[in-house]
Protein backbone atom coordinates (compact mmCIF):
# COMPACT_ATOMS: atom_id res chain seq x y z
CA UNK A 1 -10.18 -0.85 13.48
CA UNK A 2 -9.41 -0.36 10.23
CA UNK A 3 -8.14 -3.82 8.57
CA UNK A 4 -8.54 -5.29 12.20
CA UNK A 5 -5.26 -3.39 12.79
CA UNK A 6 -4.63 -0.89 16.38
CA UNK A 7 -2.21 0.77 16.54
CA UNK A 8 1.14 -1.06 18.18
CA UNK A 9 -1.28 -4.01 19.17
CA UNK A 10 -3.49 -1.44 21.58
CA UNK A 11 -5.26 -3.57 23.81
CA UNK A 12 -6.39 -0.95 26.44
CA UNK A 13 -10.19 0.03 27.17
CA UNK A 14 -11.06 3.92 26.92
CA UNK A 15 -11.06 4.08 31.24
CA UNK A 16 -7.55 2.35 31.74
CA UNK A 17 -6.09 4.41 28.52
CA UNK A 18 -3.62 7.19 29.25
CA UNK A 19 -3.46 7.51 25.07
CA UNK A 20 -5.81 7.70 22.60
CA UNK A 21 -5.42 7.88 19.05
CA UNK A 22 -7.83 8.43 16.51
CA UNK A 23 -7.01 7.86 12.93
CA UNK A 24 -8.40 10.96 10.59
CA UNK A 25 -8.18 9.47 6.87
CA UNK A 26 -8.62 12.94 5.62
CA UNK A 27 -7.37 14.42 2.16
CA UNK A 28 -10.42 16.13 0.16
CA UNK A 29 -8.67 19.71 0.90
CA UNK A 30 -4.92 18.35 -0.78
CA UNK A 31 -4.51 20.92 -2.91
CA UNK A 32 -1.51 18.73 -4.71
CA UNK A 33 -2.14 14.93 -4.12
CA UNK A 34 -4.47 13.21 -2.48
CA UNK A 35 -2.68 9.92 -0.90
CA UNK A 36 -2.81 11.44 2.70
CA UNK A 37 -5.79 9.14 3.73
CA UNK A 38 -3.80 6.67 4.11
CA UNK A 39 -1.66 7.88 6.46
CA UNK A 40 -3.57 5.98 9.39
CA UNK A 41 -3.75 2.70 8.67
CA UNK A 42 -0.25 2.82 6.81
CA UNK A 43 1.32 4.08 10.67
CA UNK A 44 -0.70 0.96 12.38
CA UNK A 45 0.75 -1.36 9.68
CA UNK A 46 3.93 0.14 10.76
CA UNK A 47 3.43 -0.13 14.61
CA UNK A 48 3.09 -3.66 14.18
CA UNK A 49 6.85 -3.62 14.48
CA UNK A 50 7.43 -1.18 17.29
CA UNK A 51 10.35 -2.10 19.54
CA UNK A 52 9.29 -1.64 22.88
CA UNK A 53 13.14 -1.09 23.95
CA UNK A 54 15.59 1.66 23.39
CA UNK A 55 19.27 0.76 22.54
CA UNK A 56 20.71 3.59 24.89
CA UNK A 57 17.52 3.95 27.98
CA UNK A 58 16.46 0.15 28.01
CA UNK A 59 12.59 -0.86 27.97
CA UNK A 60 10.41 1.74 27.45
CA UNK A 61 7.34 2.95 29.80
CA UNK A 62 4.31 0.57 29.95
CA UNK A 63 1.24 2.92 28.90
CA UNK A 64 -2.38 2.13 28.20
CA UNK A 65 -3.43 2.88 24.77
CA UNK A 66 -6.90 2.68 23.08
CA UNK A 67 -7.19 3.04 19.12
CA UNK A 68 -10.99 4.36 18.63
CA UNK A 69 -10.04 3.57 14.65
CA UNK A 70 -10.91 5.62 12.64
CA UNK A 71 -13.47 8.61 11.22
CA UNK A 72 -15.47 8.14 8.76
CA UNK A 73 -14.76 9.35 5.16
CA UNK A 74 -16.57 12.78 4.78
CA UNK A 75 -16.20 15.13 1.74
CA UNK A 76 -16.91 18.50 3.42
CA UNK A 77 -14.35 19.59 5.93
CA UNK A 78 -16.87 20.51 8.14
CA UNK A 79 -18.17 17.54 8.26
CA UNK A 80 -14.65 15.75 9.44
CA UNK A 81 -13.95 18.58 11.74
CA UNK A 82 -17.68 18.43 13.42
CA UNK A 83 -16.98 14.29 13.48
CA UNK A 84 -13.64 14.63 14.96
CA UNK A 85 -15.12 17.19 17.66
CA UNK A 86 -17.68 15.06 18.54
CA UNK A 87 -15.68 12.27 19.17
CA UNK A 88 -12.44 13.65 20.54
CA UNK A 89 -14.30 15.65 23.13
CA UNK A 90 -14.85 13.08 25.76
CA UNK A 91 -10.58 12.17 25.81
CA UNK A 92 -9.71 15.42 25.43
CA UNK A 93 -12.28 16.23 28.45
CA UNK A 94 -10.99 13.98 30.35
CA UNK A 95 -7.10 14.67 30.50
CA UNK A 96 -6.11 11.58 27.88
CA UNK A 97 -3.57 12.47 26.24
CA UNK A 98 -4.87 12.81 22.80
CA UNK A 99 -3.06 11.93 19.39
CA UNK A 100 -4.61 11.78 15.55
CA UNK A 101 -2.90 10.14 13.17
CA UNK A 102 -3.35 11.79 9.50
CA UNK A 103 -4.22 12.63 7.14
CA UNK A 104 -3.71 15.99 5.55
CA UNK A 105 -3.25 19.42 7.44
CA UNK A 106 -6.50 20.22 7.98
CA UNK A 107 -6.97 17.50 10.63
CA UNK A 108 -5.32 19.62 13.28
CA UNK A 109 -8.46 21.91 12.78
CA UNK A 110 -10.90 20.35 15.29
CA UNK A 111 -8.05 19.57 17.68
CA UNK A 112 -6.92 23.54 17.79
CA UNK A 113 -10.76 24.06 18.52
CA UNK A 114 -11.38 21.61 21.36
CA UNK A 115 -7.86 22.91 22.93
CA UNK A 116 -9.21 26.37 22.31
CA UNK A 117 -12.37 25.85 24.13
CA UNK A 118 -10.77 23.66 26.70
CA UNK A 119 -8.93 26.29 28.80
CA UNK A 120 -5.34 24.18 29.20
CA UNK A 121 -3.24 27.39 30.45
């Protein structure tokens, strides 16, 4: 974890998760400003806060979630999106209901691909 920090206090292993999230501190293709990397570890800061009750429904649903952390910092989009494949496959395989936190556009690259070869229709 990046900073010792999951996201919203995840406590889950990878078998009891019905979540996983994968931060992707990706921002070499920003064609404007880079700043986008830090999108994942500034939404765990965040989470740390997350009220785990709705004004209007009441408490919210109990769900397993397991922060993997995050990628590694890679230069070469290839290289994220291969990195990102390879270890997104497995949750993604196995019906977890998969989120990355970002990062710049390019991010959703891998994801479209492992959907794409994943037949989900």
């Amino acid at each position: 974890m990046p900073n010792g920090i999951s996201f919203a206090d995840a406590e889950s292993s990878y078998n009891d998760a019905d979540i996983c999230i994968y931060g992707i501190p990706y921002d070499h293709t920003s064609c404007f400003r880079a700043g986008a990397r830090e999108g994942p570890s500034a939404v765990r800061r965040c989470s740390y806060n997350f009220e785990r009750t709705h004004l209007e429904h009441g408490p919210l649903p109990e769900l397993n979630v397991f922060d993997y952390g995050d990628c590694d910092d890679f230069i070469l989009p290839e290289d994220m999106i291969d990195e990102v494949k390879f270890a997104m496959s497995p949750a993604v395989n196995d019906g977890k209901f998969t989120i990355a936190i970002g990062g710049e556009h390019s991010i959703n690259i891998p994801f479209v691909q492992l959907f794409e070869e994943k037949s989900i229709a």
